[in-house]
N, C-alpha and C. Protein backbone atom coordinates (compact mmCIF):
# COMPACT_ATOMS: atom_id res chain seq x y z
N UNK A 1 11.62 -0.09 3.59
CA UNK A 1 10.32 -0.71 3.46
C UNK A 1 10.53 -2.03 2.70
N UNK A 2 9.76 -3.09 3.04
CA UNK A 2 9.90 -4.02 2.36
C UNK A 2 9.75 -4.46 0.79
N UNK A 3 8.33 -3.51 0.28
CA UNK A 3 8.41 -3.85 -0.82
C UNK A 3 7.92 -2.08 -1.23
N UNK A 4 7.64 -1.86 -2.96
CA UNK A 4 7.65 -0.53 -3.49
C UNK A 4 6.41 -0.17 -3.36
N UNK A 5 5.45 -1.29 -3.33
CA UNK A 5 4.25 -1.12 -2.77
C UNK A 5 4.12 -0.40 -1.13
N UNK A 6 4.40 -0.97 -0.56
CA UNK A 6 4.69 -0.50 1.50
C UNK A 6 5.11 1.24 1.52
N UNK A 7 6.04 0.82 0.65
CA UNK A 7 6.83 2.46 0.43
C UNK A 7 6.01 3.21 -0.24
N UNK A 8 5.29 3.27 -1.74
CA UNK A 8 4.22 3.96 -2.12
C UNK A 8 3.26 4.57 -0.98
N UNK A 9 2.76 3.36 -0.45
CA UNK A 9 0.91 3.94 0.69
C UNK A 9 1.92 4.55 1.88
N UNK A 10 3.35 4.65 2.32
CA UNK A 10 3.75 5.20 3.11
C UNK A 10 4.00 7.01 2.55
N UNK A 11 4.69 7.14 1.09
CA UNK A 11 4.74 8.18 0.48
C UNK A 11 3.41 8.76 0.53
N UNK A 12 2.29 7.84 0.42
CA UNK A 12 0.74 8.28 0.29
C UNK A 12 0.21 9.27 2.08
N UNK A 13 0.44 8.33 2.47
CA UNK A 13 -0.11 8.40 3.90
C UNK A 13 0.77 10.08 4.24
N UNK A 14 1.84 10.05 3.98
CA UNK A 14 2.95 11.23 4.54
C UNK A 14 2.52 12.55 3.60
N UNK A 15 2.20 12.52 2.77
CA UNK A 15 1.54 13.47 1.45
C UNK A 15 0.32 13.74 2.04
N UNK A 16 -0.63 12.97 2.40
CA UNK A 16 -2.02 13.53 2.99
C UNK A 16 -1.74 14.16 4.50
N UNK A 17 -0.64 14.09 5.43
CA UNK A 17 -0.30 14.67 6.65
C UNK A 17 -0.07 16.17 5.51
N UNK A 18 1.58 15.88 5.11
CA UNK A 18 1.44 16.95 4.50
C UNK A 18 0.60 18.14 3.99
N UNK A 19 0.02 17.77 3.38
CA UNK A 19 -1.32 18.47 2.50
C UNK A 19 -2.43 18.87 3.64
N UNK A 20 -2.31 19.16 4.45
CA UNK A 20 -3.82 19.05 5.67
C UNK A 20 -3.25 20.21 6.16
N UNK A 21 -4.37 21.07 6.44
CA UNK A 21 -3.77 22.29 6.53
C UNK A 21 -4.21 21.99 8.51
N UNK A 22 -3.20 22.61 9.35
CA UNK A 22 -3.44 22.58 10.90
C UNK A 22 -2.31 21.69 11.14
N UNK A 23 -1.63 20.89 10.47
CA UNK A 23 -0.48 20.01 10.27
C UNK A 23 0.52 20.41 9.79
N UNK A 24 1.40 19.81 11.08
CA UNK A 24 2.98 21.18 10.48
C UNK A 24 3.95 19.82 10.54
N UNK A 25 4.65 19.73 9.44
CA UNK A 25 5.47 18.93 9.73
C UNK A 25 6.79 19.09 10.59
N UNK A 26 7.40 18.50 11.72
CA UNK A 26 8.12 19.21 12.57
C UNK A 26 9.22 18.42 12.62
N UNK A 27 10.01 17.67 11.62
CA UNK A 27 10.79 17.20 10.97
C UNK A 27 10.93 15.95 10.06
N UNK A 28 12.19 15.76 9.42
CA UNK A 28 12.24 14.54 8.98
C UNK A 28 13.54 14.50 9.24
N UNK A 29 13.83 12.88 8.61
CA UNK A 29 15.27 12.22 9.17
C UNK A 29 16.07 11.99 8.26
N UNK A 30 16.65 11.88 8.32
CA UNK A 30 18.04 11.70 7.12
C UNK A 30 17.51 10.87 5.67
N UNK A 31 18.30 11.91 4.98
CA UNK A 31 17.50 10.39 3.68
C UNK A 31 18.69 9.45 3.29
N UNK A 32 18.37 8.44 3.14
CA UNK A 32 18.57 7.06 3.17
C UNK A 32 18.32 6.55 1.09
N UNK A 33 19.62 6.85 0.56
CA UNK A 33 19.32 6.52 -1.17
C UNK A 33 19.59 4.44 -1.08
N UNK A 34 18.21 4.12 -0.71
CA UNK A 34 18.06 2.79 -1.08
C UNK A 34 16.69 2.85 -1.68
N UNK A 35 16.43 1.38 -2.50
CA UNK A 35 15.59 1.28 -3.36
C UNK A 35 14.42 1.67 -3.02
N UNK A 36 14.10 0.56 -1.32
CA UNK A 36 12.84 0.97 -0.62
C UNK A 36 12.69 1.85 0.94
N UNK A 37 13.95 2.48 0.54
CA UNK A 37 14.09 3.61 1.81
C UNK A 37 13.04 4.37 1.79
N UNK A 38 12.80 5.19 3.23
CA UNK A 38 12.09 6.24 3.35
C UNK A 38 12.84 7.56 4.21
N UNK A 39 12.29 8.45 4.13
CA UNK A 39 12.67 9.19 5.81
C UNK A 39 11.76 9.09 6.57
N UNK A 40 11.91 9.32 8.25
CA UNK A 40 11.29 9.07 9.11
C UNK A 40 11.05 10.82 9.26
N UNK A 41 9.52 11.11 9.69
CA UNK A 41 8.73 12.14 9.50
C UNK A 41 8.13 12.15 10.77
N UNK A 42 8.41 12.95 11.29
CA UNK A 42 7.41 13.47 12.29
C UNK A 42 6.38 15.03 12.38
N UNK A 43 5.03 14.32 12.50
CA UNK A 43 4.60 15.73 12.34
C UNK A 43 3.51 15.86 13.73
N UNK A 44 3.01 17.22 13.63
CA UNK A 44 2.62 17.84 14.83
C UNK A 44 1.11 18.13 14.44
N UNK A 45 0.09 18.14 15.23
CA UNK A 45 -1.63 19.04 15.12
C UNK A 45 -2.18 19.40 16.42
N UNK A 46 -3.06 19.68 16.48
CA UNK A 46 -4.02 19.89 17.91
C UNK A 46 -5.04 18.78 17.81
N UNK A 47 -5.77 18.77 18.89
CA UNK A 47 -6.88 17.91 19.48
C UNK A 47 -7.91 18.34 18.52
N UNK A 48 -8.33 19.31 18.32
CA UNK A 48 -9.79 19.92 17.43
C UNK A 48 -9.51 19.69 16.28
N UNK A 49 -7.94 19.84 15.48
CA UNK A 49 -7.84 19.48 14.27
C UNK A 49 -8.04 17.80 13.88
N UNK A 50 -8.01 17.20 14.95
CA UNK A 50 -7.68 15.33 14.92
C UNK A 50 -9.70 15.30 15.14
N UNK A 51 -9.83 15.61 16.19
CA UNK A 51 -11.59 15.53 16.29
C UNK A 51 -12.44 16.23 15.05
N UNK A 52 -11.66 16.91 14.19
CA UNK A 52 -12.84 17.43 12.88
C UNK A 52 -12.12 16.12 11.82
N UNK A 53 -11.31 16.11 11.92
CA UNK A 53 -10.55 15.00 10.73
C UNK A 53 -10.07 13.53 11.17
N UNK A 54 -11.04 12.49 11.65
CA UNK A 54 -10.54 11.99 12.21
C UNK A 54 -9.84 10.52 11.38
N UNK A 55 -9.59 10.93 9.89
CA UNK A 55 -8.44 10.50 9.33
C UNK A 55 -6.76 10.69 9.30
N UNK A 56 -6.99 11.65 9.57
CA UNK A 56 -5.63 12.05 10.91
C UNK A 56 -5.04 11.09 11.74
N UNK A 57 -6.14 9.91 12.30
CA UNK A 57 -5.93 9.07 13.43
C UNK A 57 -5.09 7.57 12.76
N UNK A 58 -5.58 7.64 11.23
CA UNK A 58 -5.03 6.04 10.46
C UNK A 58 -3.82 5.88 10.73
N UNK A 59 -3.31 5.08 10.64
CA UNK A 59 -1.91 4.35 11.06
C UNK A 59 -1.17 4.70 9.57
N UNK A 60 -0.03 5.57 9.37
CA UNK A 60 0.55 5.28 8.31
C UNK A 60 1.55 4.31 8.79
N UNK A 61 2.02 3.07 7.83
CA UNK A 61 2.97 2.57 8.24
C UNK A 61 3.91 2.49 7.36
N UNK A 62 5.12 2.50 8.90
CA UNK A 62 6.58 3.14 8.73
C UNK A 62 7.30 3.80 9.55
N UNK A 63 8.13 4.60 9.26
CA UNK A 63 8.79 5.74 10.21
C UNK A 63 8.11 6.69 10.37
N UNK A 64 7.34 7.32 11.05
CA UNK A 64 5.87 8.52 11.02
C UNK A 64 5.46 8.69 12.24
N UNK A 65 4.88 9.81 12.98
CA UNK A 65 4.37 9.73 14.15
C UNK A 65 3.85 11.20 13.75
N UNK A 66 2.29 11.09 14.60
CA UNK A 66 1.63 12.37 14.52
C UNK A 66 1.40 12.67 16.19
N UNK A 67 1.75 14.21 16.44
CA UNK A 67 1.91 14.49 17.69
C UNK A 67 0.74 15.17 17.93
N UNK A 68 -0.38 14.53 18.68
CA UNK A 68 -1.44 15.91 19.02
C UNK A 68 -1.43 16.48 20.60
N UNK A 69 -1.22 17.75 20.22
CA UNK A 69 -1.64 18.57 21.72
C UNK A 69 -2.70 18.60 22.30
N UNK A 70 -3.35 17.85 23.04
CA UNK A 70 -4.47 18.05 24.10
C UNK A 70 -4.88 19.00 25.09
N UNK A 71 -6.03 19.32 25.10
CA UNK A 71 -6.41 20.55 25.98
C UNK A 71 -6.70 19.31 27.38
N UNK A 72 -6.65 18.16 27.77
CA UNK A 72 -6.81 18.01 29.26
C UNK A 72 -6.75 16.43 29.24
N UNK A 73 -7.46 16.22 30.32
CA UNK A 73 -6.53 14.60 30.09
C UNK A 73 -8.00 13.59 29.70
N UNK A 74 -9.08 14.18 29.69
CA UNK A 74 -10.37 13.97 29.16
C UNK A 74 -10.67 13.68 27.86
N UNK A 75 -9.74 14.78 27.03
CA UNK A 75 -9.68 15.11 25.21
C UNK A 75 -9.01 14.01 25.03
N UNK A 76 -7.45 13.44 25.70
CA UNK A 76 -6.79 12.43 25.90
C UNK A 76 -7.24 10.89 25.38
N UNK A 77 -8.17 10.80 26.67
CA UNK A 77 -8.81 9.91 26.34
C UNK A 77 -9.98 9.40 25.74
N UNK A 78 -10.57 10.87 25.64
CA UNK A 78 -11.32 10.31 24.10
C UNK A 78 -10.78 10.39 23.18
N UNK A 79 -9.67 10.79 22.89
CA UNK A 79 -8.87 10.60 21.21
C UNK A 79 -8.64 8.68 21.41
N UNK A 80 -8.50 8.14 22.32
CA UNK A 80 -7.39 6.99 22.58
C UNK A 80 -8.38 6.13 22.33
N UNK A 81 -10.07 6.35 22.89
CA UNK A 81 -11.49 5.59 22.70
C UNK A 81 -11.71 5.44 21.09
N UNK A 82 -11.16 6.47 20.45
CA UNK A 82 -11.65 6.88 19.23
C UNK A 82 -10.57 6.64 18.06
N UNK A 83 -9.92 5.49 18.60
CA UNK A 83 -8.78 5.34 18.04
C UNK A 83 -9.14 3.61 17.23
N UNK A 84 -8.64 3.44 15.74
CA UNK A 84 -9.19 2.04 15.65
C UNK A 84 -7.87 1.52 15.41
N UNK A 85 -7.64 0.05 15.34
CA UNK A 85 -6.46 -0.90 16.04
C UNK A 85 -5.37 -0.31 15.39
N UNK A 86 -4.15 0.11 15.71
CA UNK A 86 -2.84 0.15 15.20
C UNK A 86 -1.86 -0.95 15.71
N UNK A 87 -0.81 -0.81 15.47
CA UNK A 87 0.24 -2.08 15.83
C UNK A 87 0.98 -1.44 17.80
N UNK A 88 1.43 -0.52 17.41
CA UNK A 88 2.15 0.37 18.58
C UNK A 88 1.04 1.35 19.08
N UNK A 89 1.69 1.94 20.21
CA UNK A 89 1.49 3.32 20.94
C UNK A 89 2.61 3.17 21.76
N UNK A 90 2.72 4.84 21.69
CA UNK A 90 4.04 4.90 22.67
C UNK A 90 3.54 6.34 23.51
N UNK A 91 3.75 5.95 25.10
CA UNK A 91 3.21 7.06 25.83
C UNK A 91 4.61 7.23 26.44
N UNK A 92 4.47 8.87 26.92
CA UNK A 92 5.96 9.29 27.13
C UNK A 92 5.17 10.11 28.70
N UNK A 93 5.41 9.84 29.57
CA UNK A 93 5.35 10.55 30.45
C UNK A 93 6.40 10.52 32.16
N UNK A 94 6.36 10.98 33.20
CA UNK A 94 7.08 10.73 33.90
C UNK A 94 6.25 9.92 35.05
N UNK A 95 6.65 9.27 36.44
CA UNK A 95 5.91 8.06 36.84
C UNK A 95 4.84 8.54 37.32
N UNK A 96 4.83 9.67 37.82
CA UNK A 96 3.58 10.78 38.59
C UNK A 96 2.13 11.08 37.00
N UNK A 97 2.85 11.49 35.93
CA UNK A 97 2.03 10.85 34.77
C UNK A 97 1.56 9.91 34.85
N UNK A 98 2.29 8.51 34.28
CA UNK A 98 1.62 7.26 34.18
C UNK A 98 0.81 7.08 35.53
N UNK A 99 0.93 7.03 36.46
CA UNK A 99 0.27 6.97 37.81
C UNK A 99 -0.97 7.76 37.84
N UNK A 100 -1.15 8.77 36.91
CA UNK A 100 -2.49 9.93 36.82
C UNK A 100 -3.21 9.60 35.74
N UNK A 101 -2.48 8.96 34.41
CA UNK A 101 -3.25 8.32 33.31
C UNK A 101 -3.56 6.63 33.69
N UNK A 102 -3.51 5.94 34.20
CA UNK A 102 -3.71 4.82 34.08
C UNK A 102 -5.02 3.99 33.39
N UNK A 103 -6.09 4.80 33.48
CA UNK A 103 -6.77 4.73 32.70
C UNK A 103 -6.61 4.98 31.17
N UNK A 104 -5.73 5.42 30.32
CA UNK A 104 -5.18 5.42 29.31
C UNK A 104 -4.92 3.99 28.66
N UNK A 105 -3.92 3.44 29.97
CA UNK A 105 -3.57 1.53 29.39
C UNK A 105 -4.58 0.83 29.31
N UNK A 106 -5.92 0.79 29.70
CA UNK A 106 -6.76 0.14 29.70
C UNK A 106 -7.49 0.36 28.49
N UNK A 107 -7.72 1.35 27.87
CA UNK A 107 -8.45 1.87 26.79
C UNK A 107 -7.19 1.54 25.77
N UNK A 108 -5.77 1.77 25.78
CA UNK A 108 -5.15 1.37 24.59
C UNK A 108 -4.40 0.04 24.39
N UNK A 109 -4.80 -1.14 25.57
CA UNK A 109 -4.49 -2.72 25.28
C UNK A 109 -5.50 -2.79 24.38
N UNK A 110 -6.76 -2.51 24.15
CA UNK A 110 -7.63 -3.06 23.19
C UNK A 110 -7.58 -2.55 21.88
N UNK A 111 -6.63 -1.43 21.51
CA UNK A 111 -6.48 -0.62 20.33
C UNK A 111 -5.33 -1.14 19.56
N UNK A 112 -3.88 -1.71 20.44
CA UNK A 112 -3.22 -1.80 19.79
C UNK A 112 -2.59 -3.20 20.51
N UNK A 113 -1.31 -3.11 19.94
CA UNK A 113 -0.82 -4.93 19.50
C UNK A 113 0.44 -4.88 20.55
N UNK A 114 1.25 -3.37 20.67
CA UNK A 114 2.05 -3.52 21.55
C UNK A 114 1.97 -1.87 22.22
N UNK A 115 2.49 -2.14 23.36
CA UNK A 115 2.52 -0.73 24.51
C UNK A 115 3.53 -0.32 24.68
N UNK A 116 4.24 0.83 24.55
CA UNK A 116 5.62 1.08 24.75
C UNK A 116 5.56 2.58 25.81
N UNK A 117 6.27 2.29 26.44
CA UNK A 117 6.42 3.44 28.09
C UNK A 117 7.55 4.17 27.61
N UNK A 118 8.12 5.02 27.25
CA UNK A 118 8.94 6.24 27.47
C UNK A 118 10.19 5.43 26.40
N UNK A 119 9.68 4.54 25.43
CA UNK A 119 10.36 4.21 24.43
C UNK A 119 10.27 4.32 23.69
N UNK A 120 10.56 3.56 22.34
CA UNK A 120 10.10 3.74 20.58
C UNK A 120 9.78 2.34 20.15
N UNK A 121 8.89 2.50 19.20
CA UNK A 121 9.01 1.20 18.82
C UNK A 121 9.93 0.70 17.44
N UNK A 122 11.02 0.61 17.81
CA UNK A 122 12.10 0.47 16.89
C UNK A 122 12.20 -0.75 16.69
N UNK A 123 11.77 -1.60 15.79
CA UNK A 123 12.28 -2.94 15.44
C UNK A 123 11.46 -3.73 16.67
N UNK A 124 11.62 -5.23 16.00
CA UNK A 124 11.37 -6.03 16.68
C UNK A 124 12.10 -7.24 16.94
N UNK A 125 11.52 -8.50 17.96
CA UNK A 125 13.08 -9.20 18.32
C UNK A 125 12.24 -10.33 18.45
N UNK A 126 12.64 -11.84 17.63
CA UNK A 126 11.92 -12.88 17.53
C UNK A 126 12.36 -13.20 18.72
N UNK A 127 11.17 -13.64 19.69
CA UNK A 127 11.54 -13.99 21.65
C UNK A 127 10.04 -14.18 21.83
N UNK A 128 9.53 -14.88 22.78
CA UNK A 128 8.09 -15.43 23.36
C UNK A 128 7.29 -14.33 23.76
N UNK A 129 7.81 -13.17 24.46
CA UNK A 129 7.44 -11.99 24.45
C UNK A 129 6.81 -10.83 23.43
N UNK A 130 7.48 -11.17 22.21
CA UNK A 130 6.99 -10.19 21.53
C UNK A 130 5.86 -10.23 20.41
N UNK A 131 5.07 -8.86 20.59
CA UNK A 131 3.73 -9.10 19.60
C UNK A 131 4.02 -8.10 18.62
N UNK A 132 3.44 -8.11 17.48
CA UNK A 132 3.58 -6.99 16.42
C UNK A 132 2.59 -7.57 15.59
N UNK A 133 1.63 -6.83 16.32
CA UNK A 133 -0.16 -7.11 15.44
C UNK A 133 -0.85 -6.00 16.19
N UNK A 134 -2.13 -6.27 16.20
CA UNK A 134 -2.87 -5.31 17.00
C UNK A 134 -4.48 -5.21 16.02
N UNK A 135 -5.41 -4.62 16.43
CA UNK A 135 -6.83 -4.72 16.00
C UNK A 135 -6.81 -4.52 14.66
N UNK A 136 -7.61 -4.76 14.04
CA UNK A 136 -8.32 -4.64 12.66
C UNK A 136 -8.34 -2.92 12.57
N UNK A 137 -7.72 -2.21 11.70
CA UNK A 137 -7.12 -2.40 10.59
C UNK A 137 -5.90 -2.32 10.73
N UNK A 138 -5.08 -2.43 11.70
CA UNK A 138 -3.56 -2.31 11.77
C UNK A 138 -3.10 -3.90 11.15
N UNK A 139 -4.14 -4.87 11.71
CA UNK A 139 -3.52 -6.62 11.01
C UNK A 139 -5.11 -6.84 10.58
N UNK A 140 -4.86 -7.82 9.58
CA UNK A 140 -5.89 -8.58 8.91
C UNK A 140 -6.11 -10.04 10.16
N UNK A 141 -5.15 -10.03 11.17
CA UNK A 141 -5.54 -11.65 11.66
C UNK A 141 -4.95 -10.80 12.94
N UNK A 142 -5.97 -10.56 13.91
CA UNK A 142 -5.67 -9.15 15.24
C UNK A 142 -5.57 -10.79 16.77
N UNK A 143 -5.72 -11.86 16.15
CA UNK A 143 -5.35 -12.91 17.03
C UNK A 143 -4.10 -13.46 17.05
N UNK A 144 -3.22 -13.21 16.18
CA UNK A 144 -1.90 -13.49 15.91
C UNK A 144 -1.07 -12.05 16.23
N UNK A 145 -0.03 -12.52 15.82
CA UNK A 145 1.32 -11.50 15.71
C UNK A 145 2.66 -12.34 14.12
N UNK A 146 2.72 -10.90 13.62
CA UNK A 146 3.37 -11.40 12.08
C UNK A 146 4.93 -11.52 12.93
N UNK A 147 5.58 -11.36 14.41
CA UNK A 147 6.68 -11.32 14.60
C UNK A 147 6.85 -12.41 16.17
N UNK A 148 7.99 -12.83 16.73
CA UNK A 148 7.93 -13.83 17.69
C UNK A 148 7.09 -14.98 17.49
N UNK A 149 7.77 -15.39 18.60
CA UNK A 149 7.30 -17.31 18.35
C UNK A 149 6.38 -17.32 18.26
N UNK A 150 4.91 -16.98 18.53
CA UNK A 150 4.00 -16.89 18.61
C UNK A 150 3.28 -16.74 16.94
N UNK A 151 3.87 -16.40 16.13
CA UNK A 151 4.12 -15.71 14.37
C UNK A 151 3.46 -17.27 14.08
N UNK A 152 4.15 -18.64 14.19
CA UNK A 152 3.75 -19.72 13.68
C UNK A 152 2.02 -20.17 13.36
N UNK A 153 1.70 -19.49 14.33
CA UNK A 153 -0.23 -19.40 14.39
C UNK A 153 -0.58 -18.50 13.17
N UNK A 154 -0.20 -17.75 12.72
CA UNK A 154 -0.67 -16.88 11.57
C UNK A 154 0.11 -17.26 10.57
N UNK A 155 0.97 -18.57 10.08
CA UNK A 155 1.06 -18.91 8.85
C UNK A 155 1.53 -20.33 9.11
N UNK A 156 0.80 -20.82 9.98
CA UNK A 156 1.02 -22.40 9.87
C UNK A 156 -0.92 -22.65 10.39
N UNK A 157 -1.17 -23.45 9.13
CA UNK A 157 -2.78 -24.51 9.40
C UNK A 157 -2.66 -25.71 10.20
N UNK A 158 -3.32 -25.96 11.19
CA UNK A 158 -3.25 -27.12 11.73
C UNK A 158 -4.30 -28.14 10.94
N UNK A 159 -3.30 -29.64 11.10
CA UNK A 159 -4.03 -30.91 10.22
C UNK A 159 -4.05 -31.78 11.84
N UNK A 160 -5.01 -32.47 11.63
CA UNK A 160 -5.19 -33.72 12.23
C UNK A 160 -4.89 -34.96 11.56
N UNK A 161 -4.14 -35.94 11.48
CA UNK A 161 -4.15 -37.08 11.42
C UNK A 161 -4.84 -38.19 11.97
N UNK A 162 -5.72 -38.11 11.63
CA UNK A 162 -6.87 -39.73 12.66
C UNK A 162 -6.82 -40.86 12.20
N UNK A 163 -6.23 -41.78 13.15
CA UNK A 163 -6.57 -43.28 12.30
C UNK A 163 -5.03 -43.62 11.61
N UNK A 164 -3.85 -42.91 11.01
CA UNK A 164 -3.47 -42.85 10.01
C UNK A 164 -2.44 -44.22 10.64
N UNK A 165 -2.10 -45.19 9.52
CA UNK A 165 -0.68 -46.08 9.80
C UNK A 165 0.07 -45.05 9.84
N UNK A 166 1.25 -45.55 10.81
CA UNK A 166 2.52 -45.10 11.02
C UNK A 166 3.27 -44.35 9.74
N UNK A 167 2.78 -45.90 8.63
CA UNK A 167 3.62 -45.40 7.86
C UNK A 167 3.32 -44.60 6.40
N UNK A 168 2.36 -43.40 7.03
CA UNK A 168 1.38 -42.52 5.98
C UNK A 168 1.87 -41.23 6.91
N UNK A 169 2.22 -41.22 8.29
CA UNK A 169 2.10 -40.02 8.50
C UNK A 169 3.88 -39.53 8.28
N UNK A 170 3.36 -37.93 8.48
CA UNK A 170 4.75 -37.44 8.35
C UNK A 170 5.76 -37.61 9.11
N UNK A 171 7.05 -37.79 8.90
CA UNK A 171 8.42 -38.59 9.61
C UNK A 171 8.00 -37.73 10.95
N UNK A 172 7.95 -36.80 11.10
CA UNK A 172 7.57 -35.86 12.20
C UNK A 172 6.66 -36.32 13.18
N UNK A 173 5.69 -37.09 12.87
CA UNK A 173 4.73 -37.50 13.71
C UNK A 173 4.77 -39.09 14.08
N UNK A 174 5.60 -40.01 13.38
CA UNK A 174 6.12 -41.12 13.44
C UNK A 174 6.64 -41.40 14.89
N UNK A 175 6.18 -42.71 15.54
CA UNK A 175 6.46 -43.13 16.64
C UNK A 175 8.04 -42.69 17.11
N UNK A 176 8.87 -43.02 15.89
CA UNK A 176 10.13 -43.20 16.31
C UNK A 176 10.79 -41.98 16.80
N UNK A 177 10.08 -40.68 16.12
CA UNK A 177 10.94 -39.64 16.29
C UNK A 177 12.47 -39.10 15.81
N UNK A 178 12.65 -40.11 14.76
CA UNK A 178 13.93 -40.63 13.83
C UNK A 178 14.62 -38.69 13.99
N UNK A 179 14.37 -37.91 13.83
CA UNK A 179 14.86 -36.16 13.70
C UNK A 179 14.92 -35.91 15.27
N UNK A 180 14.72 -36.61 16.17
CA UNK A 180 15.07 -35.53 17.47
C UNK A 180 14.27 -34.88 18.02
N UNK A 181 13.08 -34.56 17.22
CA UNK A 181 12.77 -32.88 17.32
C UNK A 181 11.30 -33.42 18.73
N UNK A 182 11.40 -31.99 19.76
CA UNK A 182 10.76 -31.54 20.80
C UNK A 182 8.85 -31.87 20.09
N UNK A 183 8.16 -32.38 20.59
CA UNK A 183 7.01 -33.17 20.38
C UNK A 183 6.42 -33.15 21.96
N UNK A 184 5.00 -32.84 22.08
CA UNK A 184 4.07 -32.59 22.57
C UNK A 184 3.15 -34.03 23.17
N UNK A 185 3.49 -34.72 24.26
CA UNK A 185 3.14 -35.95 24.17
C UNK A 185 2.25 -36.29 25.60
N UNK A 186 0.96 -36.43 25.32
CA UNK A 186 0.34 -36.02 26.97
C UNK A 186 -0.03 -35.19 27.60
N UNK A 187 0.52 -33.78 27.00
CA UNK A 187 0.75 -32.56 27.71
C UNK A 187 2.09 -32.53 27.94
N UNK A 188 3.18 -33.26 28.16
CA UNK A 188 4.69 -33.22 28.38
C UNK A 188 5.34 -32.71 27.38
N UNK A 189 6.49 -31.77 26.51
CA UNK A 189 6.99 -31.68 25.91
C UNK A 189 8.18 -32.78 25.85
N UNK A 190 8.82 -33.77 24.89
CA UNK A 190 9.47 -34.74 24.91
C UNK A 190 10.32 -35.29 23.69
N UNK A 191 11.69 -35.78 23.77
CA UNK A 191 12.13 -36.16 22.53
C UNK A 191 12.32 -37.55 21.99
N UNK A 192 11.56 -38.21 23.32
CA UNK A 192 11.60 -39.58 23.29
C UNK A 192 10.72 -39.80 22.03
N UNK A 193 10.94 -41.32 21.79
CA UNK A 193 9.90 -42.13 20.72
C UNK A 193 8.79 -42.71 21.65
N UNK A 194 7.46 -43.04 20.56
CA UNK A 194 6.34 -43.12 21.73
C UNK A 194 6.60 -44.51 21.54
């Protein structure tokens, strides 16, 4: 975990699975003696136990996954309606599955930040492709992503310069282009000087 804080509300979050009675924990993963290590926990409930408690449904974040058994593919998808933004979901089924749920992806693009098919969501990989955000309360800013190129929108402010002499604005925005660097000119991307 990144910081002792992350790791605390993760110890928190895994203690209230724990503690809930209808919740079995159905393993954990190796422990890991670093400062802000955790183990990765997986635990198990039913559909009626998640529909009476539906704090059950919060995102702990970290290594964690809660498995609920569904009575039909109806219960399914109202757990998935009733779900508020997390970062991931990961659906595991075979293609005759996905082909019978498809209505599932439609109800969980709006829940979460990324979709994962018969994978994990293990890490992430700075590339144009990738998101790692998803609705309010999984991110505070559910229009961005904290990972891939795309990341620059959630911690860079845009300024306008109007009017400014040449020689007020930043070397960056300077006719000459003195650094090289790829600049936005027209709509053209370009390294020329204007």
């Amino acid at each position: 975990m990144l910081t002792p804080g992350i790791k605390s509300a993760f110890e928190h979050g895994i203690a209230d699975f724990a503690n809930e009675s209808g919740v079995e924990n159905g393993g954990v993963g190796q422990d890991v003696a670093t400062a802000n290590s955790v183990s990765a926990q997986v635990f198990h409930t039913s559909y009626e136990k998640l529909k009476a408690n539906p704090k059950l449904a919060e995102e702990v974040f970290g290594p964690s996954s809660l498995i609920v058994d569904a009575p039909s593919k109806e219960a399914i998808l109202e757990t998935a309606r009733n779900l508020e933004g997390h970062l991931t979901t990961t659906i595991h089924g075979t293609p005759a599955d996905l082909a019978e749920y498809q209505e599932l992806f439609t109800i969980l693009e709006r829940k979460v930040g990324r979709l994962i098919i018969n994978g994990f969501p293990t890490g992430v990989e700075v590339c144009h492709a990738m998101v790692h955000g998803g609705p309010y309360p999984a991110t505070t800013a559910p229009q961005t992503t904290s990972v891939g190129t795309n990341a620059i929108k959630r911690f860079a402010r845009p300024v306008c310069y109007q009017d400014f002499p040449a020689s007020l604005l930043p070397e960056e925005l300077q006719n000459e282009n003195s650094q090289g660097i790829w600049r936005l000119l027209d709509g053209t991307l370009t390294q020329a000087a204007v």
